[in-house]
PDB file of N, CA and C in Angstrom:
ATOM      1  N   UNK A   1      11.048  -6.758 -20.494  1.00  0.00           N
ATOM      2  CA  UNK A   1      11.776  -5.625 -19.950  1.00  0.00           C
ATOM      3  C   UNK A   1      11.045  -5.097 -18.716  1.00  0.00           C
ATOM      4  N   UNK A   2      11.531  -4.263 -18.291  1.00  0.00           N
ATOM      5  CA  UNK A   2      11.161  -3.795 -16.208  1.00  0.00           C
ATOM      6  C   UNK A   2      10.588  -2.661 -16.427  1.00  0.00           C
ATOM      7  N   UNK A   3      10.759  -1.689 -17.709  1.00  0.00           N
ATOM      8  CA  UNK A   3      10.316  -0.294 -17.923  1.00  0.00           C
ATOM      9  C   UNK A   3       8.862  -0.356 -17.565  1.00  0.00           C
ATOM     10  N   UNK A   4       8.124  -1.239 -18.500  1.00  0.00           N
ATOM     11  CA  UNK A   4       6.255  -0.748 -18.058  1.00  0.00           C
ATOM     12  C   UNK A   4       6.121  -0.681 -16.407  1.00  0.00           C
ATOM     13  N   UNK A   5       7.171  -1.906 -15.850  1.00  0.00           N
ATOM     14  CA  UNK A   5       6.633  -2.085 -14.269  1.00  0.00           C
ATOM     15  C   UNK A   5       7.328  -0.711 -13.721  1.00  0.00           C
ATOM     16  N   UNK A   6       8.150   0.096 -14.272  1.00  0.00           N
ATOM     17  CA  UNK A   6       8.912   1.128 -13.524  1.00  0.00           C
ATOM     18  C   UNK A   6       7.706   2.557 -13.943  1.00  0.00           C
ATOM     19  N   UNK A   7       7.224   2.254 -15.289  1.00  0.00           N
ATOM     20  CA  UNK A   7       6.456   3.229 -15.579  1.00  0.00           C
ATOM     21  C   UNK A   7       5.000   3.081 -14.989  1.00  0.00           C
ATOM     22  N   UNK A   8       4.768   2.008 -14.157  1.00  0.00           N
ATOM     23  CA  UNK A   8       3.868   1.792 -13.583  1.00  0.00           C
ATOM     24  C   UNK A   8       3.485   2.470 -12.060  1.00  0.00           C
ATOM     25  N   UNK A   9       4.892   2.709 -11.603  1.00  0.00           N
ATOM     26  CA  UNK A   9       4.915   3.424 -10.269  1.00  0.00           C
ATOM     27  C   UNK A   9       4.720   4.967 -10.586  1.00  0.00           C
ATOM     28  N   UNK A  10       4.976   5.604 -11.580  1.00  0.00           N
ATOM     29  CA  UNK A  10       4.562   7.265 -11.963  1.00  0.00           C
ATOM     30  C   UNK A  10       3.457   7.124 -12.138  1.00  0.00           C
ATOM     31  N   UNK A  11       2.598   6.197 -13.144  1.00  0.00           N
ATOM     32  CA  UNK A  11       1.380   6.175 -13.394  1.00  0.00           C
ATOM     33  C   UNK A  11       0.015   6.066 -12.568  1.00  0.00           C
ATOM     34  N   UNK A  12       0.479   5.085 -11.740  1.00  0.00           N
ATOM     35  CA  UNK A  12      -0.707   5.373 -10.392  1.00  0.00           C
ATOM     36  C   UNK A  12      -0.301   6.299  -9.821  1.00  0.00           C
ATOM     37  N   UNK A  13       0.608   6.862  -9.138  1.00  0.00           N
ATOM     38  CA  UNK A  13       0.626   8.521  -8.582  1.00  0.00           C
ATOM     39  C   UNK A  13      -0.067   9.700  -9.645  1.00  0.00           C
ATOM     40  N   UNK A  14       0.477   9.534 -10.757  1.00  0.00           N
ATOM     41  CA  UNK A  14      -0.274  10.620 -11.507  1.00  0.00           C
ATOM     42  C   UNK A  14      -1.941  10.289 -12.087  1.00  0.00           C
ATOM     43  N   UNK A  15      -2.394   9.307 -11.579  1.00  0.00           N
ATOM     44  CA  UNK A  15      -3.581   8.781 -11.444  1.00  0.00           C
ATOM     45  C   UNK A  15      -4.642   9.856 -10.574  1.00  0.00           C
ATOM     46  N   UNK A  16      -3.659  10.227  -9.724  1.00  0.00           N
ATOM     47  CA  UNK A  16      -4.474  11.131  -8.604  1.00  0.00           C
ATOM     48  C   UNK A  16      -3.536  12.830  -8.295  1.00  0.00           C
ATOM     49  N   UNK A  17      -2.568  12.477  -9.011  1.00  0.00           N
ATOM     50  CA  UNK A  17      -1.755  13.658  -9.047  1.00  0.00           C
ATOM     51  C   UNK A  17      -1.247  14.314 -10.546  1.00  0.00           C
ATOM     52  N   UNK A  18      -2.228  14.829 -11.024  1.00  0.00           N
ATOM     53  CA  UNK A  18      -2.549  14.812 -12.396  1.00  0.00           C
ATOM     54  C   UNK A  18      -0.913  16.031 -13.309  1.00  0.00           C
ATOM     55  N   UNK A  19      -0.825  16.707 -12.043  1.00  0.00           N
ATOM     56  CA  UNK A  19       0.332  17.759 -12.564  1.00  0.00           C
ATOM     57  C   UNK A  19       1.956  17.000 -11.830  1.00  0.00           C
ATOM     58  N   UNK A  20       1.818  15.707 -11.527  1.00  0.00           N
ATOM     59  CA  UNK A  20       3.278  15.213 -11.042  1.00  0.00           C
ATOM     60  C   UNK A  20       4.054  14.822 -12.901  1.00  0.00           C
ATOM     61  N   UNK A  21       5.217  15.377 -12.824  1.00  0.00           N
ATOM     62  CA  UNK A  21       5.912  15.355 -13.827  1.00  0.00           C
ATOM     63  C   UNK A  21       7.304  15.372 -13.331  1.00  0.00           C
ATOM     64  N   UNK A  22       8.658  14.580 -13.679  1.00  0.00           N
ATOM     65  CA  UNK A  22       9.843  15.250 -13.521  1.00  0.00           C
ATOM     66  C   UNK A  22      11.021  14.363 -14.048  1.00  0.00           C
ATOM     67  N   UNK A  23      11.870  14.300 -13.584  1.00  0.00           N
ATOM     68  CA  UNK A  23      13.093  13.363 -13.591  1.00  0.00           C
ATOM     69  C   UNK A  23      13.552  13.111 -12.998  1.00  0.00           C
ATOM     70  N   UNK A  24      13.823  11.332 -12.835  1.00  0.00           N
ATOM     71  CA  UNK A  24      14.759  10.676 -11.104  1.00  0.00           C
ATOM     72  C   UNK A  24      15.540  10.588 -11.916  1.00  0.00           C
ATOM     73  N   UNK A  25      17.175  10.657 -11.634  1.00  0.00           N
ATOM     74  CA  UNK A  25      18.277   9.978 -11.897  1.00  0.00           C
ATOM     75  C   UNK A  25      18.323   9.110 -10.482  1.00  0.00           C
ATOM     76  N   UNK A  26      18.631   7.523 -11.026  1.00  0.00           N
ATOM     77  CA  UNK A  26      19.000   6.544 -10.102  1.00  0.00           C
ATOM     78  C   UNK A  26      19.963   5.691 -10.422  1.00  0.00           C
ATOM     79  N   UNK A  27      20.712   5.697  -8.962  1.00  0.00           N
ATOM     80  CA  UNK A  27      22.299   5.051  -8.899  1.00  0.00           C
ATOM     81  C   UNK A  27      22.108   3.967  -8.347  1.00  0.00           C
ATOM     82  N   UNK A  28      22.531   2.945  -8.820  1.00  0.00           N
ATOM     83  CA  UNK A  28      22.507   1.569  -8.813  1.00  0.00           C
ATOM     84  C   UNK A  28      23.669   0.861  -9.024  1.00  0.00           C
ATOM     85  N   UNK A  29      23.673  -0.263  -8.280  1.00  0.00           N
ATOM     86  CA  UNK A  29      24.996  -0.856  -8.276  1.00  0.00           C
ATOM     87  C   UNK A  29      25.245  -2.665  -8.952  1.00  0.00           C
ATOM     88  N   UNK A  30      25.477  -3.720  -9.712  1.00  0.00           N
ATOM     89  CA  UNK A  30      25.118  -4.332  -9.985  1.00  0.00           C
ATOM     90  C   UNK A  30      26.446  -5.073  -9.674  1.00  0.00           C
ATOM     91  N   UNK A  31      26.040  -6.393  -9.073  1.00  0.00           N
ATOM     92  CA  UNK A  31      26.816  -7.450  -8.341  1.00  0.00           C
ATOM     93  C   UNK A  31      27.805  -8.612  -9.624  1.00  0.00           C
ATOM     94  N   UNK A  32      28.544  -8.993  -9.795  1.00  0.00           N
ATOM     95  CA  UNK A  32      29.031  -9.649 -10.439  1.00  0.00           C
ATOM     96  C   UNK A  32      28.308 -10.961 -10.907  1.00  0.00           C
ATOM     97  N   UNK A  33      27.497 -11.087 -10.327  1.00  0.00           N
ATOM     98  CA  UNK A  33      26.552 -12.461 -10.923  1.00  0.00           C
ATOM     99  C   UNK A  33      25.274 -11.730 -11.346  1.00  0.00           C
ATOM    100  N   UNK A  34      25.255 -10.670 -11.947  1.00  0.00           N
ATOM    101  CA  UNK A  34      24.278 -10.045 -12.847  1.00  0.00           C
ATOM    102  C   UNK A  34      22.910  -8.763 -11.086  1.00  0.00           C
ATOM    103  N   UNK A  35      22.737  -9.482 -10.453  1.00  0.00           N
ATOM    104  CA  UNK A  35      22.013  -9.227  -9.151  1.00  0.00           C
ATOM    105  C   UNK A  35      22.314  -7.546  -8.966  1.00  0.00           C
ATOM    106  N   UNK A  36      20.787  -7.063  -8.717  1.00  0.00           N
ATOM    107  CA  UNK A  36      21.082  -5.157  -8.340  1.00  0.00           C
ATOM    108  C   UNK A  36      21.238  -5.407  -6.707  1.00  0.00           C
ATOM    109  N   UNK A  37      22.307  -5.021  -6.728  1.00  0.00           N
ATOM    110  CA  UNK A  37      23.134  -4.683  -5.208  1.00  0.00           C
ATOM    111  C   UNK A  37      22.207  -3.608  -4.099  1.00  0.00           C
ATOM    112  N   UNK A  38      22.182  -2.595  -4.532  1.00  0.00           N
ATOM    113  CA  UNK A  38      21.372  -1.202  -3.834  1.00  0.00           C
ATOM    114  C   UNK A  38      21.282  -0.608  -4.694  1.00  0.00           C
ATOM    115  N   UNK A  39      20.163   0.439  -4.361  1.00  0.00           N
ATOM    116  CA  UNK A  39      19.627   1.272  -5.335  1.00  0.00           C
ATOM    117  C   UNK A  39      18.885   2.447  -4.584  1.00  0.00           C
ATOM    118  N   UNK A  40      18.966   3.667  -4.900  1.00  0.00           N
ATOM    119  CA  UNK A  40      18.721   5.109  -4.373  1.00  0.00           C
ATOM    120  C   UNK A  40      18.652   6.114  -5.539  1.00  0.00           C
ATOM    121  N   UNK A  41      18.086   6.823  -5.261  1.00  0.00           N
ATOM    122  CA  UNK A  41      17.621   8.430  -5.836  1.00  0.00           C
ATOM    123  C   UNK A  41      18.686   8.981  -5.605  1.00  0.00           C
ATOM    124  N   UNK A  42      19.317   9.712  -6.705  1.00  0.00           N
ATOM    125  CA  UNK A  42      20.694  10.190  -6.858  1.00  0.00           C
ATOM    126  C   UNK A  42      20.369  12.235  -6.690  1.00  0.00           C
ATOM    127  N   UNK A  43      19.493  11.992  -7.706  1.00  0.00           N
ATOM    128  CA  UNK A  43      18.952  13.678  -7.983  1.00  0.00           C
ATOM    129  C   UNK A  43      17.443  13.238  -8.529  1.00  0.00           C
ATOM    130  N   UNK A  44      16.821  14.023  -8.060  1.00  0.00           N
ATOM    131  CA  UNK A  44      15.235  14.429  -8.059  1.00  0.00           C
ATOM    132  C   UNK A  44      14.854  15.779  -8.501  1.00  0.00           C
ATOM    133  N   UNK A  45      13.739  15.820  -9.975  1.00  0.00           N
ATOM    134  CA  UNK A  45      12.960  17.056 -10.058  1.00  0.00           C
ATOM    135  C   UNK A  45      11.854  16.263  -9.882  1.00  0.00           C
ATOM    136  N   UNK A  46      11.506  15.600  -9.855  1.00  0.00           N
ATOM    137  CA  UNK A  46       9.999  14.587  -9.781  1.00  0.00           C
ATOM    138  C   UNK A  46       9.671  15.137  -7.908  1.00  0.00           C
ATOM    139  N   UNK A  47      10.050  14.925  -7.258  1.00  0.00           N
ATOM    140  CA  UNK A  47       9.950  15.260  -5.606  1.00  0.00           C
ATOM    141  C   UNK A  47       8.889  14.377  -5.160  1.00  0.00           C
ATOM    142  N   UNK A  48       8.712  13.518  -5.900  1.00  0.00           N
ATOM    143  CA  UNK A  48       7.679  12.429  -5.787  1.00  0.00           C
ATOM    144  C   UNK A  48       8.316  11.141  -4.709  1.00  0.00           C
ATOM    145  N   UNK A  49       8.283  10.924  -3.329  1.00  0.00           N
ATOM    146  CA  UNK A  49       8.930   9.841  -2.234  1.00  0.00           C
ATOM    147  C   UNK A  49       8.220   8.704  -2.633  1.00  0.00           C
ATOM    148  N   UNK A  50       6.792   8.273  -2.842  1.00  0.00           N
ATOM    149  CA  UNK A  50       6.189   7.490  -3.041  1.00  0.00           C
ATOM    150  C   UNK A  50       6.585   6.454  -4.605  1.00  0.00           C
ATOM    151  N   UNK A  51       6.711   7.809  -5.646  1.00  0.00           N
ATOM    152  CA  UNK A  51       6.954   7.214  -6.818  1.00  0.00           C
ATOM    153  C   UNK A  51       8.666   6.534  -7.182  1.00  0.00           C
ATOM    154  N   UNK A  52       9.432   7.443  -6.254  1.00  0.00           N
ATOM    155  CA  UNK A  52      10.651   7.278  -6.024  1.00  0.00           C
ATOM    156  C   UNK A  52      11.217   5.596  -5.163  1.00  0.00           C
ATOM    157  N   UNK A  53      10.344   5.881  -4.436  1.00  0.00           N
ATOM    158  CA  UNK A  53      10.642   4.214  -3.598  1.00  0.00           C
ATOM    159  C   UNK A  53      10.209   3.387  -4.553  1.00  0.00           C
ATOM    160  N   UNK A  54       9.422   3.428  -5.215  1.00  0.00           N
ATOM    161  CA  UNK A  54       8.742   2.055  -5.688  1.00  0.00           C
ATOM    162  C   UNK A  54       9.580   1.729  -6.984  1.00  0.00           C
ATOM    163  N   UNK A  55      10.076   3.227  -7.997  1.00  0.00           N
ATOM    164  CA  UNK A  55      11.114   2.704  -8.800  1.00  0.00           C
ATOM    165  C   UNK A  55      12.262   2.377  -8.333  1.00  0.00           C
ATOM    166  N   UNK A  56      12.666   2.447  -7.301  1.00  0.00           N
ATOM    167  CA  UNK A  56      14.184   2.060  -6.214  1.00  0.00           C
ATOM    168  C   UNK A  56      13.968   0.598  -6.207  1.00  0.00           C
ATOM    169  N   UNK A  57      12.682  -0.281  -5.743  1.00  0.00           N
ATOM    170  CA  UNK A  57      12.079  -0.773  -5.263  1.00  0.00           C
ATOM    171  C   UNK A  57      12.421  -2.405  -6.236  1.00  0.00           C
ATOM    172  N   UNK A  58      11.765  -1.455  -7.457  1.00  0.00           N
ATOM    173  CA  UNK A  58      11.801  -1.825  -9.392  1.00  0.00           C
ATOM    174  C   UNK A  58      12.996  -2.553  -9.581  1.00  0.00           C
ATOM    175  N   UNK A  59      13.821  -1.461  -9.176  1.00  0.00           N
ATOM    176  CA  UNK A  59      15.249  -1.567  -9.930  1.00  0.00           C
ATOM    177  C   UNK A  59      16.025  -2.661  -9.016  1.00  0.00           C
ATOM    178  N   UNK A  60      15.687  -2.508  -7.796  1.00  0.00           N
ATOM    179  CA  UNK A  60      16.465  -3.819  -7.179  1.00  0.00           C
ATOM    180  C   UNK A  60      15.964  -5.428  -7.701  1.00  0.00           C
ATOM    181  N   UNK A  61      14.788  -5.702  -8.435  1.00  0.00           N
ATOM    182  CA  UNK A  61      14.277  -6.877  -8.688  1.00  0.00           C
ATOM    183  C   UNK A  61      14.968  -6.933 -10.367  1.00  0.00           C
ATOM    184  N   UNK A  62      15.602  -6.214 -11.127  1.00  0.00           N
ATOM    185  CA  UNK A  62      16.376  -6.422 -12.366  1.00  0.00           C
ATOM    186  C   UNK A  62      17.663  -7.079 -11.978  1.00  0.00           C
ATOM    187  N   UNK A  63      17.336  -8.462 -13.224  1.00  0.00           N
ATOM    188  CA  UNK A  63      18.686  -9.217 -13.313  1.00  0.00           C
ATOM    189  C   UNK A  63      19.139  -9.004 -14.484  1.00  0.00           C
ATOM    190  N   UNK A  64      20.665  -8.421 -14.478  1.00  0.00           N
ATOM    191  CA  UNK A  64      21.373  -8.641 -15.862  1.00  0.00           C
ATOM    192  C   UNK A  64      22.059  -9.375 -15.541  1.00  0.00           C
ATOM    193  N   UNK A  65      23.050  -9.503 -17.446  1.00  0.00           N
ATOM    194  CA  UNK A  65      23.764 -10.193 -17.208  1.00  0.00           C
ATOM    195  C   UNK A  65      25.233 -10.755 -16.309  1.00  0.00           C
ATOM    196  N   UNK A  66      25.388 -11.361 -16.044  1.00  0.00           N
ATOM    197  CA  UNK A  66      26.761 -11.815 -15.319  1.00  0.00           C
ATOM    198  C   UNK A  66      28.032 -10.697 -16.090  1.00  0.00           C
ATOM    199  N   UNK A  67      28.809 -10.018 -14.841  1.00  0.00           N
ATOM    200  CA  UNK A  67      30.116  -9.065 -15.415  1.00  0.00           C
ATOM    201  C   UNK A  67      31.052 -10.095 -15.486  1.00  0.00           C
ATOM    202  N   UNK A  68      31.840  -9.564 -16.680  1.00  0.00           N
ATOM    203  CA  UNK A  68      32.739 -10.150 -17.370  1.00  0.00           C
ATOM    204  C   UNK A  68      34.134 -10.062 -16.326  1.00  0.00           C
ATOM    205  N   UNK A  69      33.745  -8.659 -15.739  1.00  0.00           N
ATOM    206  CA  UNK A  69      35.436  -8.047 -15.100  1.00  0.00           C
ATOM    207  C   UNK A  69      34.604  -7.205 -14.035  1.00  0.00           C
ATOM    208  N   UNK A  70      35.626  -7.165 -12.729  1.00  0.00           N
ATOM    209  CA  UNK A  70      35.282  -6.537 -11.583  1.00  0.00           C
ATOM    210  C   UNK A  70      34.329  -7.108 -10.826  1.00  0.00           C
ATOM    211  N   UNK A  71      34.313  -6.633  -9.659  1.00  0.00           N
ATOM    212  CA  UNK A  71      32.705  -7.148  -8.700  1.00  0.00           C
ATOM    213  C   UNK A  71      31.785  -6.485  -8.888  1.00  0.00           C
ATOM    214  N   UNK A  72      31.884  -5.464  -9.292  1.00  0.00           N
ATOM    215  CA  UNK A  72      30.455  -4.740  -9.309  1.00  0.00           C
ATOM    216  C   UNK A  72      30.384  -3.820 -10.024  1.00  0.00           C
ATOM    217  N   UNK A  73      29.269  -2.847 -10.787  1.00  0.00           N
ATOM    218  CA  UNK A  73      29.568  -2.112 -11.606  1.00  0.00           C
ATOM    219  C   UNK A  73      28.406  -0.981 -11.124  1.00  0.00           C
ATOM    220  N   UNK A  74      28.775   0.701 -11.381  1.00  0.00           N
ATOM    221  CA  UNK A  74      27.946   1.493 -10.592  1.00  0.00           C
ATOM    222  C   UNK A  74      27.394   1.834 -12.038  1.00  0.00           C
ATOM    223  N   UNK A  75      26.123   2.541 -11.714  1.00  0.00           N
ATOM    224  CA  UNK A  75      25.455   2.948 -12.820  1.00  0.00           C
ATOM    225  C   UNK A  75      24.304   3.766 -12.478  1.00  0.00           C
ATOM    226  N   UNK A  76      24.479   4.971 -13.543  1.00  0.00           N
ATOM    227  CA  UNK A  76      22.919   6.066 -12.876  1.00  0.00           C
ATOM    228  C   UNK A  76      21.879   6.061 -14.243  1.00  0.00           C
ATOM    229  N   UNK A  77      20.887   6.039 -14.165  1.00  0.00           N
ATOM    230  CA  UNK A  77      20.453   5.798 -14.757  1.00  0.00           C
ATOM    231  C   UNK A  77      18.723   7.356 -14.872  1.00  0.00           C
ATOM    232  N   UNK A  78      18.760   7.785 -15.359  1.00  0.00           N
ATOM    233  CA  UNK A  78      17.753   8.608 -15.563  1.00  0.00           C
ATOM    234  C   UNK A  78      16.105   8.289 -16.467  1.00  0.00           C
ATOM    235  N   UNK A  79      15.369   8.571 -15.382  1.00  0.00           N
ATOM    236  CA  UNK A  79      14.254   8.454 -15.744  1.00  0.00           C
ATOM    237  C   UNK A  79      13.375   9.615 -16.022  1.00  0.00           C
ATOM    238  N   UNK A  80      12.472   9.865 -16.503  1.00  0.00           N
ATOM    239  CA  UNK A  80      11.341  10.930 -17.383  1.00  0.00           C
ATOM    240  C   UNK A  80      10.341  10.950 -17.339  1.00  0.00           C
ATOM    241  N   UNK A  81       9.626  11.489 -16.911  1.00  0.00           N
ATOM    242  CA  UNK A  81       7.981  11.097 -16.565  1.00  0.00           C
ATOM    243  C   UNK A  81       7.354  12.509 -16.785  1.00  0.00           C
ATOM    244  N   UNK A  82       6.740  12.642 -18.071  1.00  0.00           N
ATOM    245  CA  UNK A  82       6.383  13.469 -18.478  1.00  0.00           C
ATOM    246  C   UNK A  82       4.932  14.064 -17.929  1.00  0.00           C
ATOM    247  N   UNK A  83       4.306  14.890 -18.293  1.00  0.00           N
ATOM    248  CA  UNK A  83       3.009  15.489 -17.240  1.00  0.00           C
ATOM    249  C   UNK A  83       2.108  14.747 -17.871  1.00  0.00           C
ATOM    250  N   UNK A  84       0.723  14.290 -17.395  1.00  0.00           N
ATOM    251  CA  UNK A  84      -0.119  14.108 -18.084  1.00  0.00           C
ATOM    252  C   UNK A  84      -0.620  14.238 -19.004  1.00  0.00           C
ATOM    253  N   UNK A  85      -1.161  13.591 -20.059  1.00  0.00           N
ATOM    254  CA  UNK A  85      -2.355  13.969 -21.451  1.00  0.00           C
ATOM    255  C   UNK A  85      -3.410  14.303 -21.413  1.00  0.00           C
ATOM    256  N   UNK A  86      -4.317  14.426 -19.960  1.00  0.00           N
ATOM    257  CA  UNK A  86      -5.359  14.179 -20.133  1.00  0.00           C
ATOM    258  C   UNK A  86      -5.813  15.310 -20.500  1.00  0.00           C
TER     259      UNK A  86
END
């Protein structure tokens, strides 16, 4: 699965940014032969550009499966990145 590599882009930012916490919702579009089309930050409480590109970044390298019906299918998808433990 793509999650650790997506949870990997919050994690080195909050590596050095110990109080970054929030939620991306990201809209994504997926091509009829499974392929992520484009991908963007829909709504942001995270305000994080760095952590934001790189899960944009993430999400364009996910292959699903092949659509059954239509060319393409839109989809938002929300992410969570809670504050640090330390």
């Amino acid at each position: 699965m793509h999650l650790p590599a997506i949870d990997a882009c919050f994690t080195a930012r909050a590596a050095t940014q110990p109080d970054l916490a929030g939620k991306v919702l990201i809209k994504f579009s997926i091509g009829k032969d499974g392929k992520v089309l484009d991908s963007s930050t829909a709504s942001t409480s995270l305000r994080d550009e760095p952590t934001e590109t790189c899960v944009n970044e993430r999400i364009r390298t996910v292959r699903f499966p092949a659509l059954a019906d239509g060319d393409k299918a839109i989809v938002r998808y929300p992410f969570t990145f809670p504050p640090s433990q330390r």
